[in-house]
C-alpha atoms as a PDB file:
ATOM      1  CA  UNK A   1      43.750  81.647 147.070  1.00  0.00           C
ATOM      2  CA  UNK A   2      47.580  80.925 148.600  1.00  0.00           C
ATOM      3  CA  UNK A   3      48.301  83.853 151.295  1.00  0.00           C
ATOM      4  CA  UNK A   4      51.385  84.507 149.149  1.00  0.00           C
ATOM      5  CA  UNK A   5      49.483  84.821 145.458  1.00  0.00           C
ATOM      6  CA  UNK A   6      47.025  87.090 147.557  1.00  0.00           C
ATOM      7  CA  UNK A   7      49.819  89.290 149.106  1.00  0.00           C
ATOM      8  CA  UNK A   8      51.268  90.177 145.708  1.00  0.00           C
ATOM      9  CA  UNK A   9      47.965  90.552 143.627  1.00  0.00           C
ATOM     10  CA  UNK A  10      47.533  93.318 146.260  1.00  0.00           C
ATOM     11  CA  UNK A  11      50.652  94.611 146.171  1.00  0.00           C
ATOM     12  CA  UNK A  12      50.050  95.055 142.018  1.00  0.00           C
ATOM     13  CA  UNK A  13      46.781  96.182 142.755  1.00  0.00           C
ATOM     14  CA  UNK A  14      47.885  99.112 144.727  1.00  0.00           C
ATOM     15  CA  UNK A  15      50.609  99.884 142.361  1.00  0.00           C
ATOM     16  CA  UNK A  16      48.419 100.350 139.450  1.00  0.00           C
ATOM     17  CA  UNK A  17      47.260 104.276 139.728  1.00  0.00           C
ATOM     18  CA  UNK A  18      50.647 104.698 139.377  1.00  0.00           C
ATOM     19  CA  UNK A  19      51.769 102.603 136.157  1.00  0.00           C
ATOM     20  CA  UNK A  20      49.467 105.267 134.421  1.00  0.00           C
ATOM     21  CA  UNK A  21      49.577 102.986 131.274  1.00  0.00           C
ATOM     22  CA  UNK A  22      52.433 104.355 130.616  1.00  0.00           C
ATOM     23  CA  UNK A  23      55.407 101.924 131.425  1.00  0.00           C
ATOM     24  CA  UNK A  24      56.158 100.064 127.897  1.00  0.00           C
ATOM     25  CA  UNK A  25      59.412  99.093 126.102  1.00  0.00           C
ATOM     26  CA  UNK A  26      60.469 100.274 122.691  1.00  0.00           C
ATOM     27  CA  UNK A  27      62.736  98.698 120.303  1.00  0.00           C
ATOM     28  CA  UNK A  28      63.449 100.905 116.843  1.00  0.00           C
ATOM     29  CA  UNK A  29      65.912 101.537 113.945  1.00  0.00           C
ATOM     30  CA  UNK A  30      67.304 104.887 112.783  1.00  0.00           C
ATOM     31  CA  UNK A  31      69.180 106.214 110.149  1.00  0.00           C
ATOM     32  CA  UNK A  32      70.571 109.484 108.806  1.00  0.00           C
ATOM     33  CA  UNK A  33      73.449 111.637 108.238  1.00  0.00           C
ATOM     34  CA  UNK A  34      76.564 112.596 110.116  1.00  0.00           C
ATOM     35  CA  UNK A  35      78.894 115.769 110.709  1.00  0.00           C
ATOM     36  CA  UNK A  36      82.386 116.571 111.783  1.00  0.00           C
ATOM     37  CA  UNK A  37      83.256 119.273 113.964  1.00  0.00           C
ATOM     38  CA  UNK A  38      87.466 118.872 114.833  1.00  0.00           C
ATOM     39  CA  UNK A  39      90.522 120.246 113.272  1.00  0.00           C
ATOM     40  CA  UNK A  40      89.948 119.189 109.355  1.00  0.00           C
ATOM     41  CA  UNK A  41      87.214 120.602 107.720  1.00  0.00           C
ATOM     42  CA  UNK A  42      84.500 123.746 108.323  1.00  0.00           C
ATOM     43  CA  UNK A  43      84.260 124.378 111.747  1.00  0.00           C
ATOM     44  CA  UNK A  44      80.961 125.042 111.338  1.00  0.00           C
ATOM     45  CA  UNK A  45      77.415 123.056 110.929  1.00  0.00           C
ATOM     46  CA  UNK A  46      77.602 122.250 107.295  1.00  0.00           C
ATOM     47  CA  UNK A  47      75.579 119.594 105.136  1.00  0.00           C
ATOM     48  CA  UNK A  48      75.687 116.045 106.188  1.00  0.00           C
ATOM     49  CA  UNK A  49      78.871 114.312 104.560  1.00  0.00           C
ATOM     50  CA  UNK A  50      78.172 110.643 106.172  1.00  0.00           C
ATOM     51  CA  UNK A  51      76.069 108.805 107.355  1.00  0.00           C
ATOM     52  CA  UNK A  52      74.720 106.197 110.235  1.00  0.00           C
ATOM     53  CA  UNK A  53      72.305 103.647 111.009  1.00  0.00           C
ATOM     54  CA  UNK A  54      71.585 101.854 114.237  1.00  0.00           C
ATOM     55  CA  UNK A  55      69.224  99.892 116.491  1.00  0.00           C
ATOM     56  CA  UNK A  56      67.565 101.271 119.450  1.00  0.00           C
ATOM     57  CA  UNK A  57      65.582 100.406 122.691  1.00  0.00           C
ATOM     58  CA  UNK A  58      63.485 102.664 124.879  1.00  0.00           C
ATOM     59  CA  UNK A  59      62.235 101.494 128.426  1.00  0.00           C
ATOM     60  CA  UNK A  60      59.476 104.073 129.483  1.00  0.00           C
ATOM     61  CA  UNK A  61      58.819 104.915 132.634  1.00  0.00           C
ATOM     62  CA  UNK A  62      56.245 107.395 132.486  1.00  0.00           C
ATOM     63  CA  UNK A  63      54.539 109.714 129.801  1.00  0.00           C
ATOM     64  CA  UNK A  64      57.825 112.049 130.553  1.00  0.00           C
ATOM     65  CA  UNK A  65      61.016 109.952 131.643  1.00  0.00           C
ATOM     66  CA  UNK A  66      62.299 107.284 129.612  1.00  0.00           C
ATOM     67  CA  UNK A  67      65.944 105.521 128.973  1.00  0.00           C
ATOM     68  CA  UNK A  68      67.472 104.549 126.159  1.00  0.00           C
ATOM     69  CA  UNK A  69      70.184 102.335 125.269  1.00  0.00           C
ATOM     70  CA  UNK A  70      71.872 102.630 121.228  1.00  0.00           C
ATOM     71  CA  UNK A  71      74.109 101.205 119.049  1.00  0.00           C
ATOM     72  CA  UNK A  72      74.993 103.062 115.988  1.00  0.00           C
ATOM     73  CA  UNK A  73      77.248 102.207 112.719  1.00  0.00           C
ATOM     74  CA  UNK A  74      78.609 105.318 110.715  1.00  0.00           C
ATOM     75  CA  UNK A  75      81.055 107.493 108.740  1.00  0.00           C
ATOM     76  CA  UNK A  76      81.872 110.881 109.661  1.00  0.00           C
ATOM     77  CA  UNK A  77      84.609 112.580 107.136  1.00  0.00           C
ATOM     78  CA  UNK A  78      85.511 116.305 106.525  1.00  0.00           C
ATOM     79  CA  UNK A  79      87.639 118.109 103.826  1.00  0.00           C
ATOM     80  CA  UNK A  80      89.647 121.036 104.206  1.00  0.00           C
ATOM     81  CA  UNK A  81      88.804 122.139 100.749  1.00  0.00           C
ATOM     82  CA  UNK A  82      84.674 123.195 102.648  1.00  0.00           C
ATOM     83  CA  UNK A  83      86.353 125.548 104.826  1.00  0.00           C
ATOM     84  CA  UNK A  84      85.848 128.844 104.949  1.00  0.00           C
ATOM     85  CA  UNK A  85      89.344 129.550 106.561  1.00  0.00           C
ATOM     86  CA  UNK A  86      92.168 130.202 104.513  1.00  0.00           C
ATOM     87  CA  UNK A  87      94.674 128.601 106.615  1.00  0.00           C
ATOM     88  CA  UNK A  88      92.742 125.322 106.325  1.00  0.00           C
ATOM     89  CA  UNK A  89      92.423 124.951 102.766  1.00  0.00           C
ATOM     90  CA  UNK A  90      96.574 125.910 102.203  1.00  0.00           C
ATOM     91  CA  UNK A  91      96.608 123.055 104.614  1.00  0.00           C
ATOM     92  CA  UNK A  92      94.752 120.768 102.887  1.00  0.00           C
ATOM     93  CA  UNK A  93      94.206 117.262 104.713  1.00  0.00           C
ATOM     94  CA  UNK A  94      90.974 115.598 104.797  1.00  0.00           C
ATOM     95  CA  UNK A  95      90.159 112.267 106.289  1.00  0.00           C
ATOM     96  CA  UNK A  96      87.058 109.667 106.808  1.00  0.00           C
ATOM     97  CA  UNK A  97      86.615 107.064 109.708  1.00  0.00           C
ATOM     98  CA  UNK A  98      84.312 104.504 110.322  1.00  0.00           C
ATOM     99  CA  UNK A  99      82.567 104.636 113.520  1.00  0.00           C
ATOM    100  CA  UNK A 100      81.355 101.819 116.255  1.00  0.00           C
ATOM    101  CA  UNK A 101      79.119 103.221 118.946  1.00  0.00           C
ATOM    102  CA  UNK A 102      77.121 102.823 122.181  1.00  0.00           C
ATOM    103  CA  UNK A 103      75.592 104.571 124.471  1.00  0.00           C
ATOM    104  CA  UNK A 104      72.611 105.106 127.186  1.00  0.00           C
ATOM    105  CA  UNK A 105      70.833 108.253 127.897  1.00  0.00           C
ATOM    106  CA  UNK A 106      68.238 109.581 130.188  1.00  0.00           C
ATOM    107  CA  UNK A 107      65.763 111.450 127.835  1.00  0.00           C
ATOM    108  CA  UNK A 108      62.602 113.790 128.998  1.00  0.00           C
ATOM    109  CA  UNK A 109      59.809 114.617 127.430  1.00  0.00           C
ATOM    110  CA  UNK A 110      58.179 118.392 127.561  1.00  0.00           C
ATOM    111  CA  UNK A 111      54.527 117.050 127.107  1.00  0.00           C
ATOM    112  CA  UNK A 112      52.903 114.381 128.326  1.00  0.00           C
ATOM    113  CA  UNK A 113      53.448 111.602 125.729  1.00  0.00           C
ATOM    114  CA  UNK A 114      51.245 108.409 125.361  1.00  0.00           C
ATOM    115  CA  UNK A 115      51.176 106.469 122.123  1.00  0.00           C
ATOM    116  CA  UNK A 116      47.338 105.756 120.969  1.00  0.00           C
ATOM    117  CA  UNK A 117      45.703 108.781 123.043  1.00  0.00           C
ATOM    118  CA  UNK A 118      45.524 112.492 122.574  1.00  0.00           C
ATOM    119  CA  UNK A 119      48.605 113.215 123.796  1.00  0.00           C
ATOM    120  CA  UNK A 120      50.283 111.912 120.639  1.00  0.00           C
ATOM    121  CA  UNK A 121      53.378 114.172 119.982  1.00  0.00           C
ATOM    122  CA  UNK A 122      56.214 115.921 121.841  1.00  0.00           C
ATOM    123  CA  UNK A 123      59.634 118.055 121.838  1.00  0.00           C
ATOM    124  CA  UNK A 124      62.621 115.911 123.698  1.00  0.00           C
ATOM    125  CA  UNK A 125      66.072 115.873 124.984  1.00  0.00           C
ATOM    126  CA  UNK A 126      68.208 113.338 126.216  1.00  0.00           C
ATOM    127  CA  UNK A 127      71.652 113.162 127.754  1.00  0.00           C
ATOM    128  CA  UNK A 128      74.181 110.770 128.871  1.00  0.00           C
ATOM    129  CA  UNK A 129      77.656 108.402 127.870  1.00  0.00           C
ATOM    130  CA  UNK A 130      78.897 106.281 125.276  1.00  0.00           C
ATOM    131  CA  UNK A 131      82.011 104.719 123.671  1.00  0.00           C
ATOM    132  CA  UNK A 132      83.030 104.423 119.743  1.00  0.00           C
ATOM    133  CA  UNK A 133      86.045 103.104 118.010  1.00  0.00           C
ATOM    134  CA  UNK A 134      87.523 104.974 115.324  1.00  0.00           C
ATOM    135  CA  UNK A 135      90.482 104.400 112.728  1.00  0.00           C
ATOM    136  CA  UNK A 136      90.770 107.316 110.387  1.00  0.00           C
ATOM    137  CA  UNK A 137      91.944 107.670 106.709  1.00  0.00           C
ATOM    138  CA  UNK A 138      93.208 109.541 103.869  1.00  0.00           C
ATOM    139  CA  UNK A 139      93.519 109.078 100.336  1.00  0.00           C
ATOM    140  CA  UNK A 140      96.493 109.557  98.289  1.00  0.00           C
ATOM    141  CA  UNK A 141      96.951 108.695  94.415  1.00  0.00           C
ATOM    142  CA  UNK A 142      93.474 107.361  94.306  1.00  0.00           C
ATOM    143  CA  UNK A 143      93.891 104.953  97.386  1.00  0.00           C
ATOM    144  CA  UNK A 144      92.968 104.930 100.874  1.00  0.00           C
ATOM    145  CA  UNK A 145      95.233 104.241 103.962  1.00  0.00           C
ATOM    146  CA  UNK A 146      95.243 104.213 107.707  1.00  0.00           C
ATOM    147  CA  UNK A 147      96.815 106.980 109.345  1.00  0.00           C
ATOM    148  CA  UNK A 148      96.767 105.416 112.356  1.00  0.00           C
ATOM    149  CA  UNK A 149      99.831 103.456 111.733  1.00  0.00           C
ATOM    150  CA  UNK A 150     101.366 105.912 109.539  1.00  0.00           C
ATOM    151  CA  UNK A 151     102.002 108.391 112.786  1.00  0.00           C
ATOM    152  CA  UNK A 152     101.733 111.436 110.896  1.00  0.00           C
ATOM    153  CA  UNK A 153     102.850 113.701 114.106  1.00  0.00           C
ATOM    154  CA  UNK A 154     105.524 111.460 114.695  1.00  0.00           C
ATOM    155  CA  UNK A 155     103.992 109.599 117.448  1.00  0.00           C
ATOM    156  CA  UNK A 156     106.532 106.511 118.367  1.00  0.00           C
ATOM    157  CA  UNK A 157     108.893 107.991 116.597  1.00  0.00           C
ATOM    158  CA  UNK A 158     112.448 109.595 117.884  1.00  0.00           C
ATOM    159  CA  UNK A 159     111.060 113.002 117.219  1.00  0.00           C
ATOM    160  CA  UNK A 160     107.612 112.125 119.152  1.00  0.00           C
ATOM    161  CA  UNK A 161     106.600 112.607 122.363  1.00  0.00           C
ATOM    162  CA  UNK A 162     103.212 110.649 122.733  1.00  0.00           C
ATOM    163  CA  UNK A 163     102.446 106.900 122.004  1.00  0.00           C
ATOM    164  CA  UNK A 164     100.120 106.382 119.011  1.00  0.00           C
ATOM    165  CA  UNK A 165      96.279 107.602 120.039  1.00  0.00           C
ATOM    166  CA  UNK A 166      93.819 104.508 120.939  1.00  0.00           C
ATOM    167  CA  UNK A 167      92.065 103.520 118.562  1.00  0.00           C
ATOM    168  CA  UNK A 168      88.839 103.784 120.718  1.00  0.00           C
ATOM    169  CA  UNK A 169      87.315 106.846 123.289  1.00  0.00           C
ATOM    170  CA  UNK A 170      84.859 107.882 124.869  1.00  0.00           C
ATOM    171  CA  UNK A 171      81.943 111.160 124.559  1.00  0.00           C
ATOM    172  CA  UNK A 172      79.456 113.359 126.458  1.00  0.00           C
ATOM    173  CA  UNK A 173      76.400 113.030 124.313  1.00  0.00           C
ATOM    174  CA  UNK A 174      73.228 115.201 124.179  1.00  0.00           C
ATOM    175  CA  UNK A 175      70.322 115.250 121.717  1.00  0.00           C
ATOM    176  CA  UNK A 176      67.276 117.546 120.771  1.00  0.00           C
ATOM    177  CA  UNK A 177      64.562 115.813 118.936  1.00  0.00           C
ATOM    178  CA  UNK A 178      60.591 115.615 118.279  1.00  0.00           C
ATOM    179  CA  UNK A 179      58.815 112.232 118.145  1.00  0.00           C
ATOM    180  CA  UNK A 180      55.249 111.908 116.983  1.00  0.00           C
ATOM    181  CA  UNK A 181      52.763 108.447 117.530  1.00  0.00           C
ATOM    182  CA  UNK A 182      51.659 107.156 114.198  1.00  0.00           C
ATOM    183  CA  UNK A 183      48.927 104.872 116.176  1.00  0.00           C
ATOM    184  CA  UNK A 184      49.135 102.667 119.361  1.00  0.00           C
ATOM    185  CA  UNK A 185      52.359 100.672 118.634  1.00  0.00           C
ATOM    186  CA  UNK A 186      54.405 102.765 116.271  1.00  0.00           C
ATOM    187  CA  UNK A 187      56.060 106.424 116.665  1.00  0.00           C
ATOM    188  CA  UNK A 188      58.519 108.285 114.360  1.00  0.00           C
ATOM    189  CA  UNK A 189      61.438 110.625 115.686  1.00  0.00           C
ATOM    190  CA  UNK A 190      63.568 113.385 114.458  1.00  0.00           C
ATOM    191  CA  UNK A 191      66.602 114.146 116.048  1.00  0.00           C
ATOM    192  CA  UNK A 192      70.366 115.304 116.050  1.00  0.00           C
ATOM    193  CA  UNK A 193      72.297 113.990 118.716  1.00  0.00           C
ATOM    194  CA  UNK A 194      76.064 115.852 119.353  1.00  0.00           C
ATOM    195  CA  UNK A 195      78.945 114.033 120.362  1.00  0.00           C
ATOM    196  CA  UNK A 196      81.681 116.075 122.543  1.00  0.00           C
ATOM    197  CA  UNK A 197      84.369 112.891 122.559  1.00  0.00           C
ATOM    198  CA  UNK A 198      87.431 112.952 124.438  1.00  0.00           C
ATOM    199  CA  UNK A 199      89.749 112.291 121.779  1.00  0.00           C
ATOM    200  CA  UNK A 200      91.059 115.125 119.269  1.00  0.00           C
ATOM    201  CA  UNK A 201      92.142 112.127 116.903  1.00  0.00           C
ATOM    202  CA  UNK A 202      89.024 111.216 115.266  1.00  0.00           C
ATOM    203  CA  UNK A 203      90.653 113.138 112.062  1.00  0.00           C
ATOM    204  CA  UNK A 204      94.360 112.195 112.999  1.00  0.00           C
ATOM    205  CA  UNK A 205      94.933 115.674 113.422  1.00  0.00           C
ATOM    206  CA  UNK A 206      95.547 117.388 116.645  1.00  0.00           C
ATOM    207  CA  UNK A 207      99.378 118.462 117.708  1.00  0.00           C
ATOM    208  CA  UNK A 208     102.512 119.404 115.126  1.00  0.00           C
ATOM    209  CA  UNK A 209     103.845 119.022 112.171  1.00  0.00           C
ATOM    210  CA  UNK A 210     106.903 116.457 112.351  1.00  0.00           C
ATOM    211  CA  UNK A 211     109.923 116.294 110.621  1.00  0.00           C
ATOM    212  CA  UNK A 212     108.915 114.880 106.829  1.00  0.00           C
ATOM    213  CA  UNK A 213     112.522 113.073 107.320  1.00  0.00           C
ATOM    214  CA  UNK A 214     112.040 111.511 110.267  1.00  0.00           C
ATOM    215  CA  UNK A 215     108.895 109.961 109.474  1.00  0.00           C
ATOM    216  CA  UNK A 216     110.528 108.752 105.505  1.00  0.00           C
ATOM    217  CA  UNK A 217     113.428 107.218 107.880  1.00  0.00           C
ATOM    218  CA  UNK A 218     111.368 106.114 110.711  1.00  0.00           C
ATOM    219  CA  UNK A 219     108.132 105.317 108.698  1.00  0.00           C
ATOM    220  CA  UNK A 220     107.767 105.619 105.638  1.00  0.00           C
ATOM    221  CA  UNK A 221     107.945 108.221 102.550  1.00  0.00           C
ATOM    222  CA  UNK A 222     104.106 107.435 102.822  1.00  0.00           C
ATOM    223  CA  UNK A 223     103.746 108.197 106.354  1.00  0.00           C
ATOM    224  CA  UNK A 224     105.360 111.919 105.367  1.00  0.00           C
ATOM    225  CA  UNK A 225     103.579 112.755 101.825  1.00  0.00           C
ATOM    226  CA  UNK A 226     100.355 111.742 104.143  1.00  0.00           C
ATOM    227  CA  UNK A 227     101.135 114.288 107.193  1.00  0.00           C
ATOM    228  CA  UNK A 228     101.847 117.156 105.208  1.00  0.00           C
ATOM    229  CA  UNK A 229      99.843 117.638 101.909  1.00  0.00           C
ATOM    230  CA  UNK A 230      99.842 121.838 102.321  1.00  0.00           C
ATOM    231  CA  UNK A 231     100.092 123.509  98.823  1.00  0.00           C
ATOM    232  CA  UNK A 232     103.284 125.435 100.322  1.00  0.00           C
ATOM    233  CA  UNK A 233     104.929 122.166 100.819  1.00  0.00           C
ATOM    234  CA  UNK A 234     107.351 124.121 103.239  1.00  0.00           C
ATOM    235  CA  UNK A 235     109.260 122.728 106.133  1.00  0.00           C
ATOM    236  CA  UNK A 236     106.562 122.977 108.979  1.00  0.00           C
ATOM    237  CA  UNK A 237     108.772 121.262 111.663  1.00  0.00           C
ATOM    238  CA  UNK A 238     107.165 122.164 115.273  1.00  0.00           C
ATOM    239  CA  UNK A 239     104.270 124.315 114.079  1.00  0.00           C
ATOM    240  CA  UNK A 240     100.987 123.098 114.726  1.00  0.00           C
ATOM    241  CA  UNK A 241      99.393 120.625 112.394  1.00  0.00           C
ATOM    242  CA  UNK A 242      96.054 121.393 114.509  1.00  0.00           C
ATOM    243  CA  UNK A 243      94.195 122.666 117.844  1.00  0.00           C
ATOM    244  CA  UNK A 244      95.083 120.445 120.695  1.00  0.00           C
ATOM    245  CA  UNK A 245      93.014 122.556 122.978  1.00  0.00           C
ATOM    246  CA  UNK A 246      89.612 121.351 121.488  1.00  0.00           C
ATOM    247  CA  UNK A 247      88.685 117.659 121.203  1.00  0.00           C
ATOM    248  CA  UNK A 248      86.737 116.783 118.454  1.00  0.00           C
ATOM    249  CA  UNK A 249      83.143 116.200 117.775  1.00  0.00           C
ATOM    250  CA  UNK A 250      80.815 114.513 115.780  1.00  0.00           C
ATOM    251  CA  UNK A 251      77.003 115.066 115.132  1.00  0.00           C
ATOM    252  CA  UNK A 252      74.274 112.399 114.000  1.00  0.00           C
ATOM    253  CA  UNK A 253      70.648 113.565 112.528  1.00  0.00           C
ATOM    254  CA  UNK A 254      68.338 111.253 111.006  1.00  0.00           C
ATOM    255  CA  UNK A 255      65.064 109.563 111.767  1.00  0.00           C
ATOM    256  CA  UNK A 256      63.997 106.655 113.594  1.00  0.00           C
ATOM    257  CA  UNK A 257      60.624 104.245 114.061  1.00  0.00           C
ATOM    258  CA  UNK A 258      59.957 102.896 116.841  1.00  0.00           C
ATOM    259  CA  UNK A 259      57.866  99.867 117.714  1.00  0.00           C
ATOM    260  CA  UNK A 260      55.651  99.247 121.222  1.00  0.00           C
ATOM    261  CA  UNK A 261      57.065  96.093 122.683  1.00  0.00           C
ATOM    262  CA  UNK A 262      54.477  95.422 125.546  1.00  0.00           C
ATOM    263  CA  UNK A 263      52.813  97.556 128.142  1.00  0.00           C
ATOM    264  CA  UNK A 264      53.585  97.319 131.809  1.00  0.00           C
ATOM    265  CA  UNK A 265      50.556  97.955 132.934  1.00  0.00           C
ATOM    266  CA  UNK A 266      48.474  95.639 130.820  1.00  0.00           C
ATOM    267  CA  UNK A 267      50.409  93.073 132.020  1.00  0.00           C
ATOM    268  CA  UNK A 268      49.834  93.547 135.747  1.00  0.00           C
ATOM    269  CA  UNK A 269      46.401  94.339 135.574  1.00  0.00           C
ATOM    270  CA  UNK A 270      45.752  91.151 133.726  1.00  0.00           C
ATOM    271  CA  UNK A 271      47.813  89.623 136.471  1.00  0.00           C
ATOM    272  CA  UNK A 272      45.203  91.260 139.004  1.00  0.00           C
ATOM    273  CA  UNK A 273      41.949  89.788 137.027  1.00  0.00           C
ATOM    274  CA  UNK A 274      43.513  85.892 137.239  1.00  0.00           C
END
């Protein structure tokens, strides 16, 4: 045997104990609902009112640490009309967006977890960063539109003081969750993963009302019926449209399956036995 194939067989070999059988890759798929948590809407958890699916893959490290890169496709969309505070339904706006996501997390497990042995099922968390894009809309006489472009707080305009938002942003992003083997190579999950972004756009809502005849002039008459659809119908010039203090959130919950790739350990102990 070469010096150099014998070096690293030994190497392995003295590694092993401490692969556990326990270093594998997962890929998986998940689906579920969404929630909005922002200016529009209940403030409150609330039934589901979208949706997402995505693709995921885990890299395990041991029966406790793993990480975990996503990519997620949704709608999140809230109505005014659900809330439970006045002010918001005289207000009256409601919106829907399409989201694009990614993000990685470092997720722990509180038992030992091992696919195909006892230890079979376990409580998690995770944390960590993403990005999403966003482009929300409302609808009016039966149609939707983008408000983006509309500037419905007057953003570009002569009575704004702000550019319009970015149509992408960032979030914080933590999850609970419970995932249980189904044999040696498959596992199903639970989980509801929150979102804290760092936009306050995601429902085109955030700062004050502008004035209705700037943005006809400026905009459009769309751009205006759009940015203030209150029952009142009042002049609202300079009062605030919605709670620039608080950035908005958004929540997924669903279920995923996951799939064993390969096994770390296999591999290098098969390397060993050559």
């Amino acid at each position: 045997m070469k010096l150099k194939q014998l070096i690293i067989k030994s190497i392995v070999l003295l590694l092993l104990p401490f692969l556990g059988r326990s270093q594998y890759l997962e890929i998986g798929i998940t689906g579920g609902g969404s929630n909005f948590l922002g200016d529009v809407g209940p403030y409150s958890f609330d039934l589901p009112q979208g949706y997402h699916a995505g693709f995921l893959m885990r890299y395990n490290f041991n029966r406790f640490w793993s990480i975990r890169a996503q990519a997620n496709y949704g709608l999140v969309q809230s109505d005014d009309a659900r809330s439970s505070i006045a002010l918001r339904n005289e207000r009256n706006l409601s919106f829907r967006s399409v989201v694009r996501e990614a993000y990685v997390v470092a997720e722990f497990n509180f038992f030992e977890y091992q696919p195909g042995t006892k230890l079979w099922h376990t409580p998690y968390i995770n944390g960590g960063f993403g990005v999403f894009s966003f482009n929300p809309e409302a609808q009016f006489d039966g149609n939707w539109y983008e408000l983006r472009e509309l500037r419905t707080e007057g953003q570009g305009t002569s009575v704004g003081n702000s550019a319009p938002y970015a149509e992408a942003s960032s979030f914080f992003i933590f999850s609970l969750g419970y995932k249980f083997a189904l044999g040696s190579f498959t596992s199903l999950a639970i989980e509801s993963s929150f979102r804290s972004t760092y936009t306050d756009y995601l429902d085109d809502v955030s700062g004050f009302y502008a004035d209705p005849m700037v943005l006809e002039n400026e905009v459009s008459l769309l751009a205006a019926n759009l940015a203030d659809r209150s029952f009142s119908g009042s002049d609202k010039e300079n009062i605030l449209r919605g709670d620039p203090s608080n950035q908005d959130w958004y929540i997924f919950t669903g279920i995923s399956i996951q799939f064993k790739f390969g096994e770390l350990y296999e591999k290098c102990a098969n390397f060993v036995g050559n």
